[in-house]
Protein backbone atom coordinates (compact mmCIF):
# COMPACT_ATOMS: atom_id res chain seq x y z
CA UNK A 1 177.42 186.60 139.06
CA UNK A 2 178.92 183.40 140.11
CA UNK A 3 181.77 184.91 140.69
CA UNK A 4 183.38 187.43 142.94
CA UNK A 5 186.14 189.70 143.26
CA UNK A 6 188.07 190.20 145.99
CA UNK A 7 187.62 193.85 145.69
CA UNK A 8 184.37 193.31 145.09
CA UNK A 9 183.79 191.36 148.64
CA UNK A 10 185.67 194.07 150.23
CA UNK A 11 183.10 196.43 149.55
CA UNK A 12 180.55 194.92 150.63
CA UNK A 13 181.47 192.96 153.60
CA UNK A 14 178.82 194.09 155.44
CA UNK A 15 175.99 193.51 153.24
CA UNK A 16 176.24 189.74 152.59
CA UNK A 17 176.61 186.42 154.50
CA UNK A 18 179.85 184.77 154.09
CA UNK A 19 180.77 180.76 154.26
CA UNK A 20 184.72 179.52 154.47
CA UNK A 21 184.36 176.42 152.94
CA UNK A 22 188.09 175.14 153.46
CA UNK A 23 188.82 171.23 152.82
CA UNK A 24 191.86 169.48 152.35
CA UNK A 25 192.70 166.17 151.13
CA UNK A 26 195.90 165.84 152.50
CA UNK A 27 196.62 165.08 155.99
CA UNK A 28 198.85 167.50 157.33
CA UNK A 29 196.20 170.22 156.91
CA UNK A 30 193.33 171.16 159.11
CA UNK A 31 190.65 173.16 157.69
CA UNK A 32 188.73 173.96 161.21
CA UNK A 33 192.08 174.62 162.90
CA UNK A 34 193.35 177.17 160.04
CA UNK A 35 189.26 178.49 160.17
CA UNK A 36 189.87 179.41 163.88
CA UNK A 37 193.36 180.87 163.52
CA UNK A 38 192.17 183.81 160.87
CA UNK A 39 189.13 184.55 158.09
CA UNK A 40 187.25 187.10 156.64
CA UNK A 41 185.90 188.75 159.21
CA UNK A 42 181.96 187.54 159.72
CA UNK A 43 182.50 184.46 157.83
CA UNK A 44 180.91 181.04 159.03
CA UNK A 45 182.88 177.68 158.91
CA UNK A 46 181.07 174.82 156.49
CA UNK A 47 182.67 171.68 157.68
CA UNK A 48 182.48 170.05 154.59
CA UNK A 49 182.84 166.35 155.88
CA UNK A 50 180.62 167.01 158.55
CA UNK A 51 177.44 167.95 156.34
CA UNK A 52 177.84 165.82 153.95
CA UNK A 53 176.78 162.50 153.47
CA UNK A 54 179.58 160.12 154.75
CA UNK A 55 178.97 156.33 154.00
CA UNK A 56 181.20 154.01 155.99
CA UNK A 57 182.30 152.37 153.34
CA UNK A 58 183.32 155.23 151.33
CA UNK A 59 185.73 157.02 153.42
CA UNK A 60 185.78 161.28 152.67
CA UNK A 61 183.35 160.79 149.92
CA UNK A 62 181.13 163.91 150.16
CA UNK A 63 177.60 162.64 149.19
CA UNK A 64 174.96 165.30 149.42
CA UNK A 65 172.79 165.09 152.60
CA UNK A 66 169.22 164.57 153.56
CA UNK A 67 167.44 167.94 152.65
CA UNK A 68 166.66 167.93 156.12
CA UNK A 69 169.99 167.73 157.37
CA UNK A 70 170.93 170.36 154.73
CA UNK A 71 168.09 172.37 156.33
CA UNK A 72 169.07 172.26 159.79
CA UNK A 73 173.05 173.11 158.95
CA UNK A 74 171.81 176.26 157.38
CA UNK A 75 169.58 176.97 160.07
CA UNK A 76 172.01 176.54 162.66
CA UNK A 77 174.64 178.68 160.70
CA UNK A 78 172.19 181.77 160.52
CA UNK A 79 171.44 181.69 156.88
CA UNK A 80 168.37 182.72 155.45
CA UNK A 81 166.81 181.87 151.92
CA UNK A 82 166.94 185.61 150.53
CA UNK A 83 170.71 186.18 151.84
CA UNK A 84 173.06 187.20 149.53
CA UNK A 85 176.18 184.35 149.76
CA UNK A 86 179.88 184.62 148.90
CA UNK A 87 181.53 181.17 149.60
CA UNK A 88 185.21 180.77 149.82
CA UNK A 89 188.36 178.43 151.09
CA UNK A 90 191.94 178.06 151.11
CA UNK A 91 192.11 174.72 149.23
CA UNK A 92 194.15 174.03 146.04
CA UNK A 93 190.89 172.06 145.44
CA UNK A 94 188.75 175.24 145.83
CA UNK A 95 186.26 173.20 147.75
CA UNK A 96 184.01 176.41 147.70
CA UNK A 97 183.02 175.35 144.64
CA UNK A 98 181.73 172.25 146.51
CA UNK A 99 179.34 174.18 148.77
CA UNK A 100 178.11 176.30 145.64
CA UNK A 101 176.74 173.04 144.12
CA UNK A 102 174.99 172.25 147.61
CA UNK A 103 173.66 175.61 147.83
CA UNK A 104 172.20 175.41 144.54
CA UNK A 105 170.79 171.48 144.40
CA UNK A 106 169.14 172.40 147.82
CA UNK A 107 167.21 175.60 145.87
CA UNK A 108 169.02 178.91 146.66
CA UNK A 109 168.47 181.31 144.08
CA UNK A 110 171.57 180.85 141.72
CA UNK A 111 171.63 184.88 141.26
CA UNK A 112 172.21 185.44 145.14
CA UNK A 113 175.42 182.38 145.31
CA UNK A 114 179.07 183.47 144.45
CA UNK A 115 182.05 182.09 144.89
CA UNK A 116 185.06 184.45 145.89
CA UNK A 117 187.48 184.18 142.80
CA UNK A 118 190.91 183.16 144.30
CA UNK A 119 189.82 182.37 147.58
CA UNK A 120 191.70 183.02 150.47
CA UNK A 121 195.12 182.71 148.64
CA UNK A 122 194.14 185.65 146.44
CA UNK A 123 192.68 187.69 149.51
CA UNK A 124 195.87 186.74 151.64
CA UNK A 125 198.13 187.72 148.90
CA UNK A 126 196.70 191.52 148.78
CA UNK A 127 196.94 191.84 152.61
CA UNK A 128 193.34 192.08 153.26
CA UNK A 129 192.41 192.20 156.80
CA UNK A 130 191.71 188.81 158.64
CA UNK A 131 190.21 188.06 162.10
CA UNK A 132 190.39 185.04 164.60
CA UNK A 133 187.62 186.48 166.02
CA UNK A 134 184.66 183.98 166.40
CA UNK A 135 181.56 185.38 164.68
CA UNK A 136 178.28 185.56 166.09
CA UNK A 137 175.29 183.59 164.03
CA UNK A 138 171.44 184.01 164.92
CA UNK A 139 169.53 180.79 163.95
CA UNK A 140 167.36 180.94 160.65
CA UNK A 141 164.72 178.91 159.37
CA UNK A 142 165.93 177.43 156.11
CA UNK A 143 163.81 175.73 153.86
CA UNK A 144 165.19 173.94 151.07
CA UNK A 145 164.00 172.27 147.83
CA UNK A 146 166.02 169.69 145.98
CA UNK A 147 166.87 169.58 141.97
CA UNK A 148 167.60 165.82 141.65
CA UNK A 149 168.68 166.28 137.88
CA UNK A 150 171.58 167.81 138.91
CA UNK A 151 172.98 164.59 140.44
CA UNK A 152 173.89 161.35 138.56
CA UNK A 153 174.17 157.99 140.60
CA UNK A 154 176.69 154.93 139.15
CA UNK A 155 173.54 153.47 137.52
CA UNK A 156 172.92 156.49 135.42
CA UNK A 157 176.51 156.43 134.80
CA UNK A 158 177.08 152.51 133.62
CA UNK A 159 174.11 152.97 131.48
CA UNK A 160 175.42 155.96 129.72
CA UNK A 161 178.66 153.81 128.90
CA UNK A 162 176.48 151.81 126.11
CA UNK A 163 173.94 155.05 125.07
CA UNK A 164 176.46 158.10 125.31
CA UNK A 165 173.84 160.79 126.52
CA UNK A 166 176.44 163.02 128.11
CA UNK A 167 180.19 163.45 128.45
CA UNK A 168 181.56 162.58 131.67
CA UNK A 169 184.84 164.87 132.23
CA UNK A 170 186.96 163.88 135.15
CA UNK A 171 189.14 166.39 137.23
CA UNK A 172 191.59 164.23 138.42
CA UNK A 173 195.16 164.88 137.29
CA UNK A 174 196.04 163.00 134.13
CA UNK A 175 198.32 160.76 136.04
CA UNK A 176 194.97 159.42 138.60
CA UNK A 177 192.93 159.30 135.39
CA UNK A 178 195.46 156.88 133.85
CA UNK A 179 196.15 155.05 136.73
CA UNK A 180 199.49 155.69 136.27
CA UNK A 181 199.34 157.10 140.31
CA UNK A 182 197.57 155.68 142.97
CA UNK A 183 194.20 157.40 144.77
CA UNK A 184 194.79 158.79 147.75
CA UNK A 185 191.95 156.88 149.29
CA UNK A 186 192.57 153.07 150.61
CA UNK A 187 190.65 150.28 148.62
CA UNK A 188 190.44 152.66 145.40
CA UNK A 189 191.78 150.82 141.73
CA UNK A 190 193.86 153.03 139.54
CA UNK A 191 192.27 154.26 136.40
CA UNK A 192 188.72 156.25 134.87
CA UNK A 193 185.23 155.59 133.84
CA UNK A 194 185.10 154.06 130.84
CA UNK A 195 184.67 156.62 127.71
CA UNK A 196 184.93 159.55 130.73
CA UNK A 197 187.59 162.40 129.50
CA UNK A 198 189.83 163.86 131.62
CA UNK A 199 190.34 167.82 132.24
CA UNK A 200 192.12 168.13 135.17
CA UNK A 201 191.64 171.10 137.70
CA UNK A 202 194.72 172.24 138.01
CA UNK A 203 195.05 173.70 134.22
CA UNK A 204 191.46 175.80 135.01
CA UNK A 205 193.26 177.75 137.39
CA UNK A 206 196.06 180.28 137.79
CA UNK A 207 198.30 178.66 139.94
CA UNK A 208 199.81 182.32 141.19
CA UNK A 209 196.24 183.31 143.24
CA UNK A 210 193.97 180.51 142.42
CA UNK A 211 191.68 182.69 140.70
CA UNK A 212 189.82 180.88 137.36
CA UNK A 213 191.58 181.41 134.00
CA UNK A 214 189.27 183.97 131.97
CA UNK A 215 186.44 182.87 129.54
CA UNK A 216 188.34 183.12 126.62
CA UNK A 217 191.07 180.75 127.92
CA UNK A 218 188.78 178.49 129.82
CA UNK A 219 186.76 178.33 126.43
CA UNK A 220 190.13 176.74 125.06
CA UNK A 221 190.43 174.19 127.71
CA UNK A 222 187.22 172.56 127.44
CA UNK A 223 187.31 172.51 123.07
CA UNK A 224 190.74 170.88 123.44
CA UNK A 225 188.80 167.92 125.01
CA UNK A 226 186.33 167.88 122.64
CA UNK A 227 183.56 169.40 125.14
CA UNK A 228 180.31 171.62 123.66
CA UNK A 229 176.56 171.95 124.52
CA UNK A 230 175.24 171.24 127.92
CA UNK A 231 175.26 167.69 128.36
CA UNK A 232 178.40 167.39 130.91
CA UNK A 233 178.28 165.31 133.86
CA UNK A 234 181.86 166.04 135.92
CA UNK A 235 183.33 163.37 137.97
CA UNK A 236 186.77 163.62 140.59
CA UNK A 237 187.85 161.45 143.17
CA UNK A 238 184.88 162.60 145.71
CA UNK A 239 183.05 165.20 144.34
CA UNK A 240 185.11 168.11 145.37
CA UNK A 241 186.98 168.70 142.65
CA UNK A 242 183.89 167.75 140.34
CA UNK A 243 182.05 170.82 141.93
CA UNK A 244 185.13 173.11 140.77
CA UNK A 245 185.12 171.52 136.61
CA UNK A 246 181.03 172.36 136.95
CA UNK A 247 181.26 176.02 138.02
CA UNK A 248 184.28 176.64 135.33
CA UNK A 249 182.12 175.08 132.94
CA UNK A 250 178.88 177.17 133.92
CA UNK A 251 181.80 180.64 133.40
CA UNK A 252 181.45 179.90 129.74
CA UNK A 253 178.19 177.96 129.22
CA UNK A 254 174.97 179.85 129.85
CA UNK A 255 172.93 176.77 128.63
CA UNK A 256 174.69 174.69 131.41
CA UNK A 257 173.03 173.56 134.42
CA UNK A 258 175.65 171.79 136.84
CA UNK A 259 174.91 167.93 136.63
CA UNK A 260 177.95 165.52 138.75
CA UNK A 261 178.41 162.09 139.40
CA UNK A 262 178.25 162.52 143.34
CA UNK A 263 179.66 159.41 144.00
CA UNK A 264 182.83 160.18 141.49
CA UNK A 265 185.84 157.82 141.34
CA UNK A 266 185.85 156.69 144.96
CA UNK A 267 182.77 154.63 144.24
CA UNK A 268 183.37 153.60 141.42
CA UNK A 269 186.98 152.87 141.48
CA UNK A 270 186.10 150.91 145.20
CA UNK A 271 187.55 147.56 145.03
């Protein structure tokens, strides 16, 4: 099941590994310093900027890194290949979703990766028990395998402008997609990928608990933009975002394989 309740998780604290996966975009928020002031008890920090890929001159673009660099962060944090994983945050970009597309390029078994539906918010909300105690990890040997298809690069991406292959569906708000607002990021244009729809993340979600809208609703969302069949690529400013659109997607979709464009608007909206 990709996804997970939060009574669910409650249950079975004890029997799986757990990964807070908290990122924020904005800057008055830190993820490691929130991490260290309460979570779920026994769960491990991911610093998402830390392992990922950052290229200088794409600033808080999360690129995937080297599998042996992935191998060696999930070595260090104590995981192990067959370990059952429930990944979740306290971002309104649900970055956990992020971390489940890592997970699953790098070859965990799909069937042992969940994401905890509504996060932290949702867990918070129901006064579940949280600790700022640090927890203890046990180094693993992790060895990973990658799946390249689910990763398109800005070639793949111009080409398909002219041959149409797959959808590209950007989670942006409609405002970024237009160019109507500016990016966040410095050096970034205004404005989408040419033919690219947008779907922003923010109407996938209940905005109440951050929990996903249900399948019949989600199903809704994605035929209002014309979406069907399995040949979705999902874009976003820096792949964050993207991650979130793919996992929705895969809710409704058992044909679907998550495929993104990693490099996502910040590449390809650099100046």
């Amino acid at each position: 099941m990709t996804l997970v309740s939060t009574d669910w998780l409650n249950e079975n604290l004890k029997r799986v590994k757990i990964i807070d996966a908290s990122w924020h975009l904005v800057k008055n928020r830190n993820a490691i310093e929130e991490y260290n002031a309460e979570h779920i008890e026994n769960a491990i920090f991911f610093d998402l900027d830390q392992n990922s890929n950052q290229k200088k001159s794409l600033p808080h673009n999360h690129f995937l890194p080297l599998k042996n660099e992935h191998e060696k962060i999930l070595s260090e944090m104590g995981i192990l290949n067959n370990d059952r994983i429930i990944i979740y945050c306290n971002s309104d970009l649900i970055s956990s979703c992020r971390v489940w597309f890592q997970l699953l390029y790098f070859g965990h078994n799909p069937s042992l990766v969940s994401v905890l539906n509504g996060g932290m918010k949702k867990w918070k909300l129901e006064e579940r028990k949280v600790t700022n105690k640090k927890t203890k990890t046990i180094p693993s040997k992790y060895i990973a395998t990658e799946n390249i298809s689910m990763v398109k690069i800005k070639s793949e991406i111009n080409k398909n402008i002219k041959k149409r292959e797959f959808m590209v569906l950007d989670a942006r708000s409609k405002n970024r997609f237009l160019g109507l607002e500016p990016e966040p990021r410095a050096g970034i244009r205004g404005g989408s990928i040419e033919g690219s729809k947008s779907l922003p993340l923010s109407e996938l979600l209940n905005s109440k608990n951050n929990t996903f809208l249900n399948k019949k609703d989600l199903k809704k969302k994605f035929e209002l933009v014309g979406v069907s069949g399995p040949k979705i690529v999902t874009s976003c400013g820096s792949s964050v975002s993207a991650s979130t659109l793919a996992l929705a997607y895969s809710l409704i979709n058992d044909d679907y394989v998550a495929k993104i464009y990693i490099g996502s608007w910040t590449e390809y909206g650099k100046k």
